[in-house]
PDB file of N, CA and C in Angstrom:
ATOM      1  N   UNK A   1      -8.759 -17.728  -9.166  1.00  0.00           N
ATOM      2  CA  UNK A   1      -9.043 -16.716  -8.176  1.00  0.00           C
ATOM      3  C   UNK A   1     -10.505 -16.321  -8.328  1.00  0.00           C
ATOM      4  N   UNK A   2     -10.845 -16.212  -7.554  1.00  0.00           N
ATOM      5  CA  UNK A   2     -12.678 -16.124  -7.250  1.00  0.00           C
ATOM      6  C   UNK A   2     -13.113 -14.363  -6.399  1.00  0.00           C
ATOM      7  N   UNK A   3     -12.027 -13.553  -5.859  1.00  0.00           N
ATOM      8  CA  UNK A   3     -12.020 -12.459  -5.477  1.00  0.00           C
ATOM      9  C   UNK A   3     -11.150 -12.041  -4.693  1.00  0.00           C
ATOM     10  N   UNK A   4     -10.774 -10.068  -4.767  1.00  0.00           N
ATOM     11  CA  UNK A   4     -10.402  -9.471  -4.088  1.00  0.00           C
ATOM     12  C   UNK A   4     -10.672  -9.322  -2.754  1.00  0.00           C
ATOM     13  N   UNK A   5      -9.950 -10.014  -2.206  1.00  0.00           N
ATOM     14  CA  UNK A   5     -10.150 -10.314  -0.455  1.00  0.00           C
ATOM     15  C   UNK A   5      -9.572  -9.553   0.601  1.00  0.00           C
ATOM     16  N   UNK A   6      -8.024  -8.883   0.326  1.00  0.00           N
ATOM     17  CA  UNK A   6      -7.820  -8.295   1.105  1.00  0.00           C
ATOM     18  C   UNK A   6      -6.889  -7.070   0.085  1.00  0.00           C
ATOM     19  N   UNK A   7      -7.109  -5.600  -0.008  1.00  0.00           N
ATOM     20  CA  UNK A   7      -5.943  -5.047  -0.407  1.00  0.00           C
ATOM     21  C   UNK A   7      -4.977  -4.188   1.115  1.00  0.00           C
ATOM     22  N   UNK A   8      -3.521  -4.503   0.599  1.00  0.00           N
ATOM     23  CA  UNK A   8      -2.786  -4.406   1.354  1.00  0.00           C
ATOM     24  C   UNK A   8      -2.430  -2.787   1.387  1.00  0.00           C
ATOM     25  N   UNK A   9      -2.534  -2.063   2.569  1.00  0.00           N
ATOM     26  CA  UNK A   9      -1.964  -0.441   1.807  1.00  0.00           C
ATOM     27  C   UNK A   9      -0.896  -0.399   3.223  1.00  0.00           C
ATOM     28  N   UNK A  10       0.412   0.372   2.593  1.00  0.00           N
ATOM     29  CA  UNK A  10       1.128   0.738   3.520  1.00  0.00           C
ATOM     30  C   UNK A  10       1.186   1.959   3.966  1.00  0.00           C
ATOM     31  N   UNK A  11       1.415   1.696   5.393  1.00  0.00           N
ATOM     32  CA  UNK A  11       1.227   3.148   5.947  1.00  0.00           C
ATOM     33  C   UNK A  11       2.360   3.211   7.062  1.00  0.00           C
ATOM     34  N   UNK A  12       2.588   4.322   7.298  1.00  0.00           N
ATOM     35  CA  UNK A  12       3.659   4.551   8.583  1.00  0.00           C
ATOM     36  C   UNK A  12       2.949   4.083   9.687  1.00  0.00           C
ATOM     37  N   UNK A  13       1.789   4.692   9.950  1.00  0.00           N
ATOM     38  CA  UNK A  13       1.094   4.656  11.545  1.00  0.00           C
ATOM     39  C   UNK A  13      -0.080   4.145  11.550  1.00  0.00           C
ATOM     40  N   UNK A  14      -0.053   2.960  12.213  1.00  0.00           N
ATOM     41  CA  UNK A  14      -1.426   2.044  11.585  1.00  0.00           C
ATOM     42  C   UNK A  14      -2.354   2.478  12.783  1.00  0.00           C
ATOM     43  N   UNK A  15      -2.100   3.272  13.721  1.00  0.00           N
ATOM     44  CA  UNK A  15      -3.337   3.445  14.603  1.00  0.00           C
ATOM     45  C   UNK A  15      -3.759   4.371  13.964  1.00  0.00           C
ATOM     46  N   UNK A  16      -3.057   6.141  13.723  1.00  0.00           N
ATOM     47  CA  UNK A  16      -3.407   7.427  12.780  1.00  0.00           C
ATOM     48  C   UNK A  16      -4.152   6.680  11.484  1.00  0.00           C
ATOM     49  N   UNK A  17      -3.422   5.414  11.143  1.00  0.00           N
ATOM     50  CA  UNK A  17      -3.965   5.095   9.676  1.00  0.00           C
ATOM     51  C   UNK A  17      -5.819   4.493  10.179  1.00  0.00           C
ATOM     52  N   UNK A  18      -5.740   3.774  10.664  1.00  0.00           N
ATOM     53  CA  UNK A  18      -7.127   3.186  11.753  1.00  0.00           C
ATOM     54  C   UNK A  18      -7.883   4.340  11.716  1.00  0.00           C
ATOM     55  N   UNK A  19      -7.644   6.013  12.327  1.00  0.00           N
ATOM     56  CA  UNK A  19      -8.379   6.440  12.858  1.00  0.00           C
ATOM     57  C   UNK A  19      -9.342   7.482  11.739  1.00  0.00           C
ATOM     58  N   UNK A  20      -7.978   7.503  10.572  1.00  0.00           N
ATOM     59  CA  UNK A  20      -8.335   8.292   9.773  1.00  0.00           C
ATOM     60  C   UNK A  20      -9.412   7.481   8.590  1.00  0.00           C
ATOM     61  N   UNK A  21      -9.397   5.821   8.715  1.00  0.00           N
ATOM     62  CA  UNK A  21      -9.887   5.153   7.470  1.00  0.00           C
ATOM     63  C   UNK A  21     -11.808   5.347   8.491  1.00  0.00           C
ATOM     64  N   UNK A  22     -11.693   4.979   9.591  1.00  0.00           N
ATOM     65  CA  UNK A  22     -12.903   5.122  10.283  1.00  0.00           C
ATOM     66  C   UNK A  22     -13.490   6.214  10.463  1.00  0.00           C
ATOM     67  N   UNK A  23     -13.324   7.705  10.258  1.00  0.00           N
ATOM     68  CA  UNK A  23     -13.491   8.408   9.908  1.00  0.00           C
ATOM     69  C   UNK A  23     -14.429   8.779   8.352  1.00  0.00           C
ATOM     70  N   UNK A  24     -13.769   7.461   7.371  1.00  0.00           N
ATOM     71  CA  UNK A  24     -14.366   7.648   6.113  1.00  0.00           C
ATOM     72  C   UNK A  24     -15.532   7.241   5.749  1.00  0.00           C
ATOM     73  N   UNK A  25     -15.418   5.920   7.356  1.00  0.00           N
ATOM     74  CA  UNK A  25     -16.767   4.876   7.639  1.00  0.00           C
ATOM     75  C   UNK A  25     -16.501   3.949   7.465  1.00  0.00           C
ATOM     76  N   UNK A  26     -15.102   3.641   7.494  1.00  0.00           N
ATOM     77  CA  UNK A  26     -14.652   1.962   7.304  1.00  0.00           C
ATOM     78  C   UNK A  26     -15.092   1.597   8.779  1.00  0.00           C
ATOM     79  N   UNK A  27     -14.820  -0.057   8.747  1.00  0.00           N
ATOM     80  CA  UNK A  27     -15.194  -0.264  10.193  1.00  0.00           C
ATOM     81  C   UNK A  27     -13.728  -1.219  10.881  1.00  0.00           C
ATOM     82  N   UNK A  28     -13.577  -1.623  11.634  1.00  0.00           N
ATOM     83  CA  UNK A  28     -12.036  -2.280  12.219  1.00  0.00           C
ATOM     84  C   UNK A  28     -13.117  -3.794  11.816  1.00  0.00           C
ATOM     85  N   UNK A  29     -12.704  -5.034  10.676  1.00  0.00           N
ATOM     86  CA  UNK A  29     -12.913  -6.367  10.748  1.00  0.00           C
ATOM     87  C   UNK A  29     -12.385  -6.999  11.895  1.00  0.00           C
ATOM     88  N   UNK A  30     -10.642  -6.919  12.042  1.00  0.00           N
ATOM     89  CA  UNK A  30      -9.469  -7.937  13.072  1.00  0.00           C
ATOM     90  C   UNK A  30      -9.216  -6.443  13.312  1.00  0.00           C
ATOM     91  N   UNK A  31      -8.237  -6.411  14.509  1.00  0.00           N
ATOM     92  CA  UNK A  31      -7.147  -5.887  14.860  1.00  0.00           C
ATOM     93  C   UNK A  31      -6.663  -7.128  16.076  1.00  0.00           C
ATOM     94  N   UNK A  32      -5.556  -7.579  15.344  1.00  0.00           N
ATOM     95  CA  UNK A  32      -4.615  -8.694  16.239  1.00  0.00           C
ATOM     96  C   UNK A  32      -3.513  -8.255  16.355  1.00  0.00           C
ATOM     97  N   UNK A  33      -2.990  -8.900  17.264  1.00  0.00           N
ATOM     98  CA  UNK A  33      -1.189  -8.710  17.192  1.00  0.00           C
ATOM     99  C   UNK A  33      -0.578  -9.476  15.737  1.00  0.00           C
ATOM    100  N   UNK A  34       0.494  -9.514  15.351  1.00  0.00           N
ATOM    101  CA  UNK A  34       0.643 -10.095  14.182  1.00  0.00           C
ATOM    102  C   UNK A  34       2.506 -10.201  14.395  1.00  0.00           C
ATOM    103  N   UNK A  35       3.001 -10.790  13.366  1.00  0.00           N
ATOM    104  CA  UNK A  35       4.256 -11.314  13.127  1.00  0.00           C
ATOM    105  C   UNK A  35       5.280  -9.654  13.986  1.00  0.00           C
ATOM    106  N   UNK A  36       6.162  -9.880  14.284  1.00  0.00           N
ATOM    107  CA  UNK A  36       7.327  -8.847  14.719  1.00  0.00           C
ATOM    108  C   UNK A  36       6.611  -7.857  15.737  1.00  0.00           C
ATOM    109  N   UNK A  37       5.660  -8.388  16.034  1.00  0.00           N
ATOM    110  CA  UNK A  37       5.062  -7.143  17.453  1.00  0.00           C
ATOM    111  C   UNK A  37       4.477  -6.213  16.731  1.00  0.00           C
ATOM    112  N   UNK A  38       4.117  -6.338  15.734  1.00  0.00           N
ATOM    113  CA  UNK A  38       3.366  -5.456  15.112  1.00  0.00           C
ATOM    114  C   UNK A  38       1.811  -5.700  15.333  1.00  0.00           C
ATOM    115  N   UNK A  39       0.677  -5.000  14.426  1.00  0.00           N
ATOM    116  CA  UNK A  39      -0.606  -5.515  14.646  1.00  0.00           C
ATOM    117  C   UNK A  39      -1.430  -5.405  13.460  1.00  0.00           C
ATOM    118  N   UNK A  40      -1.591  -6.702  13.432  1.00  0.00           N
ATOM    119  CA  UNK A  40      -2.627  -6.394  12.251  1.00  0.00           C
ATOM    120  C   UNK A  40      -4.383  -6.096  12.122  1.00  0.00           C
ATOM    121  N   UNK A  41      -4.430  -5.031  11.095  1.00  0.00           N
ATOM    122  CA  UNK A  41      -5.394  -4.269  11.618  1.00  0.00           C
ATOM    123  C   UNK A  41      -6.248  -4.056   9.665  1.00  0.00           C
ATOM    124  N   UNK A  42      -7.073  -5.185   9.807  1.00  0.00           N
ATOM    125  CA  UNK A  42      -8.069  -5.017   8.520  1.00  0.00           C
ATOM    126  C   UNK A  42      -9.422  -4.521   8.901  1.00  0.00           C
ATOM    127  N   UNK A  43      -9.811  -3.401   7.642  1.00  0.00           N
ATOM    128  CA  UNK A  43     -11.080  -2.928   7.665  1.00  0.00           C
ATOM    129  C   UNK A  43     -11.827  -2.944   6.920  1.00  0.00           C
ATOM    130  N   UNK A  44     -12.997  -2.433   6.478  1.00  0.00           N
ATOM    131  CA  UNK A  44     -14.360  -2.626   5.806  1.00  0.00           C
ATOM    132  C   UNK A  44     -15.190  -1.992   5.490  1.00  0.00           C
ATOM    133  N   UNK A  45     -15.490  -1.887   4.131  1.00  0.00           N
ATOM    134  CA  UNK A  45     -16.916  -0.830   4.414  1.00  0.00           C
ATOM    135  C   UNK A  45     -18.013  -1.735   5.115  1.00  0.00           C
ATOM    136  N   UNK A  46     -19.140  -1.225   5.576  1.00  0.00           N
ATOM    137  CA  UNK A  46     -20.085  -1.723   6.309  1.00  0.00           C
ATOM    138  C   UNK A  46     -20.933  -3.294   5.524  1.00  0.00           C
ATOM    139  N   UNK A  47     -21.435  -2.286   4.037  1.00  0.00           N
ATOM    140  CA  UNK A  47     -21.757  -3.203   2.967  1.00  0.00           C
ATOM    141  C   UNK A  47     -20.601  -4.334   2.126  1.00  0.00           C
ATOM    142  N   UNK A  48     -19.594  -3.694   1.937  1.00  0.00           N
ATOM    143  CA  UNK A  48     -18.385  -4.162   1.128  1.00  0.00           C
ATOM    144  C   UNK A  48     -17.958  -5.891   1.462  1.00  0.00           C
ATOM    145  N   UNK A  49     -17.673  -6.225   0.538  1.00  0.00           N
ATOM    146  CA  UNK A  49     -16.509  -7.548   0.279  1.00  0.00           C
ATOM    147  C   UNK A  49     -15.127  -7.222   1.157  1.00  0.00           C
ATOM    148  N   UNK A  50     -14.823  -6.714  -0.044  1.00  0.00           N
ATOM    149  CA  UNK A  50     -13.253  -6.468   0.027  1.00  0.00           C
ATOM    150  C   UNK A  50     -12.767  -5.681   1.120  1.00  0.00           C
ATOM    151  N   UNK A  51     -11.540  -5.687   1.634  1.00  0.00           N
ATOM    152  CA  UNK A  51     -11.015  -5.133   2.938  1.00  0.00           C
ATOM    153  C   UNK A  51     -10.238  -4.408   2.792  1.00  0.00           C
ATOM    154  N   UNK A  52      -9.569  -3.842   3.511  1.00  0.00           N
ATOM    155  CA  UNK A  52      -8.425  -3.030   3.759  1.00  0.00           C
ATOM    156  C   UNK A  52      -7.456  -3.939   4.723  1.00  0.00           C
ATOM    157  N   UNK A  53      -6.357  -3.752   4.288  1.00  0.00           N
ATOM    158  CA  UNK A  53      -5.043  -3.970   5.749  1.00  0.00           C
ATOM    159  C   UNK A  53      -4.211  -2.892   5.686  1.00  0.00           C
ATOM    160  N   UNK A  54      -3.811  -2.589   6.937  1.00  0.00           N
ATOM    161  CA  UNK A  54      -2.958  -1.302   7.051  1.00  0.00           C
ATOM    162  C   UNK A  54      -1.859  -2.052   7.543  1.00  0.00           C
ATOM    163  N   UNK A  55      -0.922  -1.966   6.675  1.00  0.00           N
ATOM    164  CA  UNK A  55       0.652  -2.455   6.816  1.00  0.00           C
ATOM    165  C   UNK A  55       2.078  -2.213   6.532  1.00  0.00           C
ATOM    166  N   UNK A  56       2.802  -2.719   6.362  1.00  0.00           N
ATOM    167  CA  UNK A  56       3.874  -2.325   6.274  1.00  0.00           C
ATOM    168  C   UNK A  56       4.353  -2.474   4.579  1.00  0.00           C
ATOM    169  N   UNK A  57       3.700  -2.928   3.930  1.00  0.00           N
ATOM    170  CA  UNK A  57       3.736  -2.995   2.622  1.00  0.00           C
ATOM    171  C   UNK A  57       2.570  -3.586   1.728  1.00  0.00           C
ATOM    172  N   UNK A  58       2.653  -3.416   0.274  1.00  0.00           N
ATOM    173  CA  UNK A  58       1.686  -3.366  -0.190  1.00  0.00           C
ATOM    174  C   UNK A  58       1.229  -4.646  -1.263  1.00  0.00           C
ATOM    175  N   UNK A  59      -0.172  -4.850  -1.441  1.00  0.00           N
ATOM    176  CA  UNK A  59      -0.292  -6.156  -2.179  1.00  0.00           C
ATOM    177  C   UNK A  59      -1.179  -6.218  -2.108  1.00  0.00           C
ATOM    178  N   UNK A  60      -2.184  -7.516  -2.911  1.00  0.00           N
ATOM    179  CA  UNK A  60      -3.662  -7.697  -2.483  1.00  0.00           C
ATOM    180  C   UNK A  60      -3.731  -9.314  -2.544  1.00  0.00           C
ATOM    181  N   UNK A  61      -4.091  -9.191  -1.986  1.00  0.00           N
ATOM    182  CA  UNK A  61      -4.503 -11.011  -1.626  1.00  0.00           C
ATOM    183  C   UNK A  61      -5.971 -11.006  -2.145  1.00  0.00           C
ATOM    184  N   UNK A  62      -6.028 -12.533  -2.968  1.00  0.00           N
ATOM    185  CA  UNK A  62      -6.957 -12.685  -3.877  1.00  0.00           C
ATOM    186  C   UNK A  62      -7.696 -14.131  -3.408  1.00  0.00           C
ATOM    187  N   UNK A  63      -8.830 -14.554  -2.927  1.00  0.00           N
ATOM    188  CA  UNK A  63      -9.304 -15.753  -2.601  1.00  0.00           C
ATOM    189  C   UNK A  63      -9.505 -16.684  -3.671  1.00  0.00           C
ATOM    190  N   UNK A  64      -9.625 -17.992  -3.473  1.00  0.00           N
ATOM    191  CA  UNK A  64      -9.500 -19.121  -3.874  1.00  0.00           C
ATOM    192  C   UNK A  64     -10.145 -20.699  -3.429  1.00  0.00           C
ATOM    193  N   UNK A  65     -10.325 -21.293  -4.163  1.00  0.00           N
ATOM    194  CA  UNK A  65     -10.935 -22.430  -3.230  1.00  0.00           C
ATOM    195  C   UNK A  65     -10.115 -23.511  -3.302  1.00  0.00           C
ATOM    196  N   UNK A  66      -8.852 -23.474  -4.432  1.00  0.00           N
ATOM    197  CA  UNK A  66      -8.387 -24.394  -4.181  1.00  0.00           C
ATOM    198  C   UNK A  66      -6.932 -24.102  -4.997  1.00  0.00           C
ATOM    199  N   UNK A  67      -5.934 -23.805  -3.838  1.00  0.00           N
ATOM    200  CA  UNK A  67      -4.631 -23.109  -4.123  1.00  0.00           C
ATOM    201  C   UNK A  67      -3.690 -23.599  -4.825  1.00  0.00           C
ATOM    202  N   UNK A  68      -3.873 -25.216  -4.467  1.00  0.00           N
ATOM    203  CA  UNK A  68      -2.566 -26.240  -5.350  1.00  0.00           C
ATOM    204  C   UNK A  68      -2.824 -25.835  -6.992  1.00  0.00           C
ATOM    205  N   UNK A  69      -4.547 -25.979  -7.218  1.00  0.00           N
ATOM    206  CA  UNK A  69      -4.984 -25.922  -8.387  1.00  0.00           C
ATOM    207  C   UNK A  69      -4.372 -25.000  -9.181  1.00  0.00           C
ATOM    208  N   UNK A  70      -4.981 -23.564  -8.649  1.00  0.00           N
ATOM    209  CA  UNK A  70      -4.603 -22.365  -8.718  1.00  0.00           C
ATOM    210  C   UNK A  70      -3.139 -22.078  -9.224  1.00  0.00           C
ATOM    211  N   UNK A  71      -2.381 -22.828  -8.345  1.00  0.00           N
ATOM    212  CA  UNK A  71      -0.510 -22.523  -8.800  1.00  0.00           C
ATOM    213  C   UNK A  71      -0.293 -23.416  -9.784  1.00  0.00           C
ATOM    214  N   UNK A  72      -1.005 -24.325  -9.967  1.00  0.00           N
ATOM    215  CA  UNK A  72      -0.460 -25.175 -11.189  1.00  0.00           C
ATOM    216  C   UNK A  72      -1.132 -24.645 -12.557  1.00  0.00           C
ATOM    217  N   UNK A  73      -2.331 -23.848 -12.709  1.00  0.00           N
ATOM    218  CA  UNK A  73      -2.659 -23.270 -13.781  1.00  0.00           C
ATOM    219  C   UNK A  73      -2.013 -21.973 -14.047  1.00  0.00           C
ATOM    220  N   UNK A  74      -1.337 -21.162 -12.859  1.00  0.00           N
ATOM    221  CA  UNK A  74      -0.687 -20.167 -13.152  1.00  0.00           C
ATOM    222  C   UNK A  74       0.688 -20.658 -13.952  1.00  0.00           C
ATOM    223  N   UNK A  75       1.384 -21.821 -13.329  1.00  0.00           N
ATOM    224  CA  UNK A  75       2.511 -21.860 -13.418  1.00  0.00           C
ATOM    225  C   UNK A  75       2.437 -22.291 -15.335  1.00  0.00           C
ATOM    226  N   UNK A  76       1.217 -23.080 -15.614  1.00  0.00           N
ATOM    227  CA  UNK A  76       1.363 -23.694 -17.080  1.00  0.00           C
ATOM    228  C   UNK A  76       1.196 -22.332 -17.796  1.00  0.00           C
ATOM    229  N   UNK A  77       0.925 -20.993 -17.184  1.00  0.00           N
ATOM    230  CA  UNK A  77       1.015 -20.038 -17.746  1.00  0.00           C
ATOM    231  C   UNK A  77       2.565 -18.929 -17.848  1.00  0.00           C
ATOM    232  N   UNK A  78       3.262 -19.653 -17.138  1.00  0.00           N
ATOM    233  CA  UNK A  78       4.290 -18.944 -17.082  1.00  0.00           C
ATOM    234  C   UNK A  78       4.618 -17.720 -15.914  1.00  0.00           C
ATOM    235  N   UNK A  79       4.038 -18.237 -14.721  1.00  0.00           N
ATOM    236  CA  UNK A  79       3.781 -17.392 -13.440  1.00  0.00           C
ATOM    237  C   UNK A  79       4.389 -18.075 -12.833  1.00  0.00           C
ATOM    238  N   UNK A  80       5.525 -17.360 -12.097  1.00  0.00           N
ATOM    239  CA  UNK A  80       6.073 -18.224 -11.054  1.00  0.00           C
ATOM    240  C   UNK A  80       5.336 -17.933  -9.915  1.00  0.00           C
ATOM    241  N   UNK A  81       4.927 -18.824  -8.949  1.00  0.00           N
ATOM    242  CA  UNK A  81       4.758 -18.412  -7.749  1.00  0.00           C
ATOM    243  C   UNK A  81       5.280 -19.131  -6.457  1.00  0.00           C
ATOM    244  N   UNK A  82       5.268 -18.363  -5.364  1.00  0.00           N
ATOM    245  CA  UNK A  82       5.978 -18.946  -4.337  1.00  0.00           C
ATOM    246  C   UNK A  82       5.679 -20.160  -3.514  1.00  0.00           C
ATOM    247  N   UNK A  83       6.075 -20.754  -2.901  1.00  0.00           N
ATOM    248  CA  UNK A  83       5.690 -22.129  -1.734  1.00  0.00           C
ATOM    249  C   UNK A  83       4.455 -21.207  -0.974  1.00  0.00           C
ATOM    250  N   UNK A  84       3.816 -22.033  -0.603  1.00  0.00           N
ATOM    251  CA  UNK A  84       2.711 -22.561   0.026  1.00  0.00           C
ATOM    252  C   UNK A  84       3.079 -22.553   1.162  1.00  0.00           C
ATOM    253  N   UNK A  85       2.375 -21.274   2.300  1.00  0.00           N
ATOM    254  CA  UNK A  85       2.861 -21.116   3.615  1.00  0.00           C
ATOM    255  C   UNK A  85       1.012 -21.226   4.307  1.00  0.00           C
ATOM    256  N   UNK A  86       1.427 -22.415   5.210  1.00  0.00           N
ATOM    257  CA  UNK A  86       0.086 -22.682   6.326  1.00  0.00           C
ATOM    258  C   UNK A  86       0.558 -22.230   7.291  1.00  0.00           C
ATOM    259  N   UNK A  87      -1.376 -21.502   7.527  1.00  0.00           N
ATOM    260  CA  UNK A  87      -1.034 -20.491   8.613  1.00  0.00           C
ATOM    261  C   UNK A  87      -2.355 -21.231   9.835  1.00  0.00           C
ATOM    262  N   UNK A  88      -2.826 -20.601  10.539  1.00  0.00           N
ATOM    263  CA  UNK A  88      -3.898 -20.927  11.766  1.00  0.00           C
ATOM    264  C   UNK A  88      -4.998 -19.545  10.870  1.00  0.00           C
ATOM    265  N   UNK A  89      -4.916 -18.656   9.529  1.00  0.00           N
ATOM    266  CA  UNK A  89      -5.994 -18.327   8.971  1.00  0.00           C
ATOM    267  C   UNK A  89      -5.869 -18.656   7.577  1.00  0.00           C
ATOM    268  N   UNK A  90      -5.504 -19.636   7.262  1.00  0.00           N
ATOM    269  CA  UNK A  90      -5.321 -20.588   5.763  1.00  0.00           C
ATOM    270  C   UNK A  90      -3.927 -20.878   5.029  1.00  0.00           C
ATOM    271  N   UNK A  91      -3.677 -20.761   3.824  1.00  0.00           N
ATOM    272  CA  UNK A  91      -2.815 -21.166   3.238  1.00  0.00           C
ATOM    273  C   UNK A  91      -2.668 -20.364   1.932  1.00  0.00           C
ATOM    274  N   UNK A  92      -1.582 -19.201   2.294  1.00  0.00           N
ATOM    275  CA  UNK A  92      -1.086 -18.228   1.264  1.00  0.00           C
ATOM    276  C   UNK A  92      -0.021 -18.825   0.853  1.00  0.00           C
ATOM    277  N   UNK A  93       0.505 -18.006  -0.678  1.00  0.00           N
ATOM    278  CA  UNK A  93       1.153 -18.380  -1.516  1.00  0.00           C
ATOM    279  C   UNK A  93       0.986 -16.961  -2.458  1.00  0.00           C
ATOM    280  N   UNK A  94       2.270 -16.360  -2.491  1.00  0.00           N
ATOM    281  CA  UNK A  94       2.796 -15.122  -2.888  1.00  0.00           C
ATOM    282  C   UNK A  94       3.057 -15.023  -4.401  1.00  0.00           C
ATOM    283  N   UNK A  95       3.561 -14.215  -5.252  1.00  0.00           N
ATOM    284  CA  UNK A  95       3.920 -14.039  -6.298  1.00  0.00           C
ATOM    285  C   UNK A  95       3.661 -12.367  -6.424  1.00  0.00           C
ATOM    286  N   UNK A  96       4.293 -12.079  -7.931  1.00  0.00           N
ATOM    287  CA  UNK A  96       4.923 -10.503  -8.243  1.00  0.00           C
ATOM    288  C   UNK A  96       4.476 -10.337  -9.645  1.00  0.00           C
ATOM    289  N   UNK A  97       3.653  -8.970  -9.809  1.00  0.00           N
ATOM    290  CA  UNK A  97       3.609  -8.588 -11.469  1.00  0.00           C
ATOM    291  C   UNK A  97       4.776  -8.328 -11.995  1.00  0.00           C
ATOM    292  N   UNK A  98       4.680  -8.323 -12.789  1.00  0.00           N
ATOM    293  CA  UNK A  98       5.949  -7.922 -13.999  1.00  0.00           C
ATOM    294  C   UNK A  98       6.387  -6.132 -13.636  1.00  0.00           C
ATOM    295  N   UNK A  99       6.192  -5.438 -12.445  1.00  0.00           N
ATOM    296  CA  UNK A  99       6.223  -4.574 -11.920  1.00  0.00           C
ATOM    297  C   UNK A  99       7.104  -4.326 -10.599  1.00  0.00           C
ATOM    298  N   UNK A 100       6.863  -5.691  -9.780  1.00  0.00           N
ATOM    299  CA  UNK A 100       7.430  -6.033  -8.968  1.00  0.00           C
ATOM    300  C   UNK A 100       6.103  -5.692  -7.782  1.00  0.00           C
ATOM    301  N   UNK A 101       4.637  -5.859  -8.050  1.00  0.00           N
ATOM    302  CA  UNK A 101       3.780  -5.729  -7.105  1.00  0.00           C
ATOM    303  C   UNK A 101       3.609  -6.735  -6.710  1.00  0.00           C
ATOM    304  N   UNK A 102       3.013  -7.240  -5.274  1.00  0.00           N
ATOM    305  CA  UNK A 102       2.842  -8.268  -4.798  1.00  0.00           C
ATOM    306  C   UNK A 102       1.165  -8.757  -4.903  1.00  0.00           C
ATOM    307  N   UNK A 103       1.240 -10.055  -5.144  1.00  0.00           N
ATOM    308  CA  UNK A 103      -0.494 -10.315  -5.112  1.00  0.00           C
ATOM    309  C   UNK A 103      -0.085 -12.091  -4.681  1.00  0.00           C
ATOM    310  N   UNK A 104      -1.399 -11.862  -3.488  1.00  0.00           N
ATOM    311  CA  UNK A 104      -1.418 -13.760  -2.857  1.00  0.00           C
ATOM    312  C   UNK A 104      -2.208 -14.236  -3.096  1.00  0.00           C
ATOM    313  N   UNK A 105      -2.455 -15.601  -2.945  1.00  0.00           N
ATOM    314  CA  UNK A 105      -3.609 -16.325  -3.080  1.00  0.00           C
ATOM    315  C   UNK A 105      -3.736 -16.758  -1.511  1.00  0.00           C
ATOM    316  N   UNK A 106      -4.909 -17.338  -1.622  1.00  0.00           N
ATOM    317  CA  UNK A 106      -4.963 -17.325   0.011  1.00  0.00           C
ATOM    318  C   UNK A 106      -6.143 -18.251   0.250  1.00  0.00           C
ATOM    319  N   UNK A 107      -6.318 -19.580   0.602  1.00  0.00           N
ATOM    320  CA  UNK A 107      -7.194 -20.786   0.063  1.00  0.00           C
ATOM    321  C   UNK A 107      -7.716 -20.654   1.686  1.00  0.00           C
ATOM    322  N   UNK A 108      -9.132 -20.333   2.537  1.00  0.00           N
ATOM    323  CA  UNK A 108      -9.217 -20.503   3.456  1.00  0.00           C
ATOM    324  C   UNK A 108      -9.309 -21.660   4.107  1.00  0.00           C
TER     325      UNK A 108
END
């Protein structure tokens, strides 16, 4: 993993959540429609890397350059992680801390 790319925060109301993060000076990166009629809606500080998503649950997706790699050095570590889902914005692949938090990899 090479960086914090997206953290996931859940919120009830992702427009109130939108209006209140822009307010702080985040800026809207996407706002798309997304899976179940919902919309997905990542933001930014102006200067910043790392993003925000306002969603329905929580996690952080972590970038990568090369994901197969990635799961096979986790796994010789004793990390399970999940199948390898291609999308039309790359190729995530899920897994859980010993907490039950979620964190992806995500190979663009």
């Amino acid at each position: 993993m090479k960086s914090v790319e997206i953290i996931m925060l859940p919120v009830k109301d992702r427009q109130k959540a939108k209006e209140f993060y822009l307010k702080l000076g985040f800026k809207v990166i996407i706002e798309a429609p997304a899976a179940h009629g919902e919309t997905w809606i990542q933001m930014g500080l102006p200067d910043g890397s790392a993003t925000l998503s306002l969603s329905g649950f929580n996690g952080i997706i972590c970038e990568t350059d090369d994901i197969e790699k990635e799961i096979k050095m986790l796994n010789a570590k004793g990390i399970e992680v999940g199948k390898i889902d291609n999308t039309p914005w790359g190729r995530f692949a899920w897994l859980k801390d010993l907490d039950g938090n979620s964190l992806c990899l995500h190979e663009k």
